[in-house]
N, C-alpha and C. Protein backbone atom coordinates (compact mmCIF):
# COMPACT_ATOMS: atom_id res chain seq x y z
N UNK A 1 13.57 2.27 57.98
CA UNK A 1 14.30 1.05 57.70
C UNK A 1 15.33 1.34 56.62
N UNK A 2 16.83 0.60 56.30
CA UNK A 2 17.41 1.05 55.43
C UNK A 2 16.99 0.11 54.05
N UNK A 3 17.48 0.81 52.93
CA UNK A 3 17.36 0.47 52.13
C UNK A 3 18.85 -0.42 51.73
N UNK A 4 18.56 -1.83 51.60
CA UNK A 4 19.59 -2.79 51.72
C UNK A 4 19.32 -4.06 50.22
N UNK A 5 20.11 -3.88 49.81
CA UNK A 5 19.79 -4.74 48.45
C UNK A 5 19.80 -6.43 49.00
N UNK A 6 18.98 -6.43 49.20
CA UNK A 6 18.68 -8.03 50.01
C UNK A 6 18.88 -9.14 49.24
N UNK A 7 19.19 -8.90 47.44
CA UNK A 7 19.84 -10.05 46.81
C UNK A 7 21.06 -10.70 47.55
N UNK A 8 21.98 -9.69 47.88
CA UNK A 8 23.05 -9.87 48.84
C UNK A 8 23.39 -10.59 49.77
N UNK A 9 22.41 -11.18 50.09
CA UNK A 9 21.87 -11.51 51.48
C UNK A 9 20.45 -13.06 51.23
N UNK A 10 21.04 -14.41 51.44
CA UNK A 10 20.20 -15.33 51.26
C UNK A 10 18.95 -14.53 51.90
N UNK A 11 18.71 -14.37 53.12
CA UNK A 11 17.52 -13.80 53.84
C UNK A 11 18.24 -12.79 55.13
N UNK A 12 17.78 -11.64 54.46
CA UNK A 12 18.30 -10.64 55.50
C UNK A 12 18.37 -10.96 57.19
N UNK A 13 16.75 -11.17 57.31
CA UNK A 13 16.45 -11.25 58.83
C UNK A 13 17.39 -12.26 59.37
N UNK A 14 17.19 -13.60 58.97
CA UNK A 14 18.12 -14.27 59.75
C UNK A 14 19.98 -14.06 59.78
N UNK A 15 20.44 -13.00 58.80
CA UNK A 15 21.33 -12.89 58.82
C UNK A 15 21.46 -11.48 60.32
N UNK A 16 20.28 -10.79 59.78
CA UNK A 16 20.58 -10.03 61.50
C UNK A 16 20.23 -10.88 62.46
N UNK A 17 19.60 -11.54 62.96
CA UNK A 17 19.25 -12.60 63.16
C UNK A 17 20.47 -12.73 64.45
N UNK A 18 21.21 -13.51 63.31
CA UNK A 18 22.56 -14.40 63.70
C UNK A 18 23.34 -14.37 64.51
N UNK A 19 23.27 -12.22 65.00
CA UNK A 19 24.40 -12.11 65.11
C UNK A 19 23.65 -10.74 66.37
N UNK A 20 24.22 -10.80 67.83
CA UNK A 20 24.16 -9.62 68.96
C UNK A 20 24.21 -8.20 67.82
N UNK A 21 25.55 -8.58 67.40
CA UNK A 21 25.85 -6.78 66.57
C UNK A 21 24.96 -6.27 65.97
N UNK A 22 24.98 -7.29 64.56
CA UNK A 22 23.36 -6.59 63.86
C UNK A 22 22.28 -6.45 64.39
N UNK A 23 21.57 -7.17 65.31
CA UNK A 23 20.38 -7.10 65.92
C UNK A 23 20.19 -5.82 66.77
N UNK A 24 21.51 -5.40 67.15
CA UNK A 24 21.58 -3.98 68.33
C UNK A 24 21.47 -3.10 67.09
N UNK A 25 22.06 -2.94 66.12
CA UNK A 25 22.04 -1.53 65.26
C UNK A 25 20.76 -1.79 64.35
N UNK A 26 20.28 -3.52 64.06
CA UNK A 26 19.32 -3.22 63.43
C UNK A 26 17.99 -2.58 64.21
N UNK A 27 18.16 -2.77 65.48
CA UNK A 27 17.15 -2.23 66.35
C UNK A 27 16.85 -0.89 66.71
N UNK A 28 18.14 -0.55 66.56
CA UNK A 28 18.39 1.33 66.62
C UNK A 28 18.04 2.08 65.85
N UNK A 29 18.72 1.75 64.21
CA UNK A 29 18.05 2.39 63.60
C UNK A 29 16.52 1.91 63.10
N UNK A 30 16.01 1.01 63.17
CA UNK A 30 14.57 0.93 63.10
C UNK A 30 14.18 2.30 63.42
N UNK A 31 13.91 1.96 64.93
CA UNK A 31 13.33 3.26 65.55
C UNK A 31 14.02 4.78 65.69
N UNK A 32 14.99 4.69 64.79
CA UNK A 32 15.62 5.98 64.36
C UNK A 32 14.72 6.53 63.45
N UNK A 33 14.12 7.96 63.79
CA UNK A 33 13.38 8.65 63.36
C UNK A 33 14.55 9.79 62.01
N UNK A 34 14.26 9.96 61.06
CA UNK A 34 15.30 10.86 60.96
C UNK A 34 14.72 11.21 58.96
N UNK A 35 12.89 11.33 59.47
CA UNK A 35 12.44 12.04 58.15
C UNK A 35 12.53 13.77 58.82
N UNK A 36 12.91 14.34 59.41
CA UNK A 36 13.30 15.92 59.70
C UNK A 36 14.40 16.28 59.03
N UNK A 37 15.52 15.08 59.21
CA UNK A 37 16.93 15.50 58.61
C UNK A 37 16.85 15.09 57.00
N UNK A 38 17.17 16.24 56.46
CA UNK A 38 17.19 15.75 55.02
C UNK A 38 18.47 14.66 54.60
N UNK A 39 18.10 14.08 53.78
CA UNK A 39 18.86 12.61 53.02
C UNK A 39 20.28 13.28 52.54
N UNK A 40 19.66 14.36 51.46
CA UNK A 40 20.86 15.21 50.61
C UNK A 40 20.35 16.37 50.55
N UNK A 41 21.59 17.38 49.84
CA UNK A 41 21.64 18.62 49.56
C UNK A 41 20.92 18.63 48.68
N UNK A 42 19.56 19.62 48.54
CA UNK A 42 18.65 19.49 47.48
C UNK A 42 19.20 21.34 47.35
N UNK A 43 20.32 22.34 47.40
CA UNK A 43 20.08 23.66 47.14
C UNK A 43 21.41 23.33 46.01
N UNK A 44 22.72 24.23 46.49
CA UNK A 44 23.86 24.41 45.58
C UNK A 44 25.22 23.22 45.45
N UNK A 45 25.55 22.55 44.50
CA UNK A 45 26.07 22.09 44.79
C UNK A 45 26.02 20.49 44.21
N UNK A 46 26.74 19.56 44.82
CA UNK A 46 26.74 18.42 44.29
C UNK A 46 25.97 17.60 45.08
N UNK A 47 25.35 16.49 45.32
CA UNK A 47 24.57 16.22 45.98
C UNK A 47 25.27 15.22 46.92
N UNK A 48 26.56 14.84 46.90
CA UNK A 48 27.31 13.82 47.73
C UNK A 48 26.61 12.76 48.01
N UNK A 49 27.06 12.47 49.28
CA UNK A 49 26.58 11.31 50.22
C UNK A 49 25.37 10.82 50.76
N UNK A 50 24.69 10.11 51.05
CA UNK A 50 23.52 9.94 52.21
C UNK A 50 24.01 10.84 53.14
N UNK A 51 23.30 11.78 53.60
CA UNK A 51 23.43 12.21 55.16
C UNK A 51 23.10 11.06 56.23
N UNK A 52 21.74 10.29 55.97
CA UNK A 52 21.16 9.42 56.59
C UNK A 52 22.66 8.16 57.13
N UNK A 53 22.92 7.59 56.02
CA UNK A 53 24.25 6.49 56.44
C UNK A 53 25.27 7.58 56.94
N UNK A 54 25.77 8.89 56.50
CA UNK A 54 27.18 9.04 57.27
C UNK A 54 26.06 9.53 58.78
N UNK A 55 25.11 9.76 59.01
CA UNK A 55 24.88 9.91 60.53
C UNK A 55 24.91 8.46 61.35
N UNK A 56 24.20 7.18 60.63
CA UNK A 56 24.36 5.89 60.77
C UNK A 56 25.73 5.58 61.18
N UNK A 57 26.50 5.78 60.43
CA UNK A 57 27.97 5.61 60.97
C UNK A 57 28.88 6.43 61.97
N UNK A 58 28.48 7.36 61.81
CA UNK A 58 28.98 7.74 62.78
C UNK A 58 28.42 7.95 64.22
N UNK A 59 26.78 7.22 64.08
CA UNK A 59 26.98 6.29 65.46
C UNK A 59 27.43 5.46 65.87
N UNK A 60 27.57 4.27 64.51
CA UNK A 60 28.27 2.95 65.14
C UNK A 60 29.57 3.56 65.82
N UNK A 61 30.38 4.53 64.66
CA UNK A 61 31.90 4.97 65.63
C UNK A 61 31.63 5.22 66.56
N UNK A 62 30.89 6.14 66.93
CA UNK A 62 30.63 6.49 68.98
C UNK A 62 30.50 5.20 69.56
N UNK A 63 29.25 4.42 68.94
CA UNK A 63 29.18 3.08 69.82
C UNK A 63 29.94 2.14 70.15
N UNK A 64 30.64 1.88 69.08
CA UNK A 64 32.24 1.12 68.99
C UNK A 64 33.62 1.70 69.61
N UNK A 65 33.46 2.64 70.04
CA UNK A 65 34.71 3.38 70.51
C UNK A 65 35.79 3.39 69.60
N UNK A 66 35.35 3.96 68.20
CA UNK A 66 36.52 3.92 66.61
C UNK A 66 36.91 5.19 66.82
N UNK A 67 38.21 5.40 67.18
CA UNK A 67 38.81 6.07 67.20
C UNK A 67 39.07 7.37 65.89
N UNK A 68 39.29 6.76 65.03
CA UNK A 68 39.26 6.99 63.82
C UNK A 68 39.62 6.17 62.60
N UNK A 69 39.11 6.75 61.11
CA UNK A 69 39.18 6.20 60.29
C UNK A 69 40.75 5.14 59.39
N UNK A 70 41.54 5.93 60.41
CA UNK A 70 43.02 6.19 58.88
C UNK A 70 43.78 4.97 59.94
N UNK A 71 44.65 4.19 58.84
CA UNK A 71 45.70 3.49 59.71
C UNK A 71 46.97 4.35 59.16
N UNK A 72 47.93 4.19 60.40
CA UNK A 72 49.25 4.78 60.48
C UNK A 72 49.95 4.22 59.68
């Protein structure tokens, strides 16, 4: 499950709830398995990003057909 600061959010669920979109990705990654892939770089280096969210996202881009990030 992600970790989502739910102050943000009167009540999460019904806000996925609400809506086809969230309910499809909240459903996906539920059952997205992904304790094999490590989170971060634990060897050299800086520790950047979630691996976990940039893999998250860059399913929604496949799923969404996002071309890419940058506007012209």
């Amino acid at each position: 499950m992600q970790n989502f600061q739910l102050s943000l959010f009167y009540d999460y669920y019904a806000f996925v709830m609400s809506s086809n979109f969230y309910r499809k990705y909240d459903a996906l990654f539920s059952a997205l398995d992904l304790s094999g892939f490590p989170n971060k770089n634990i060897k050299v280096g800086r520790t950047g990003y979630s691996r976990h969210v940039i893999l998250r996202a860059l399913i929604v881009q496949h799923l969404e057909e996002i071309k890419n990030l940058f506007h012209d």
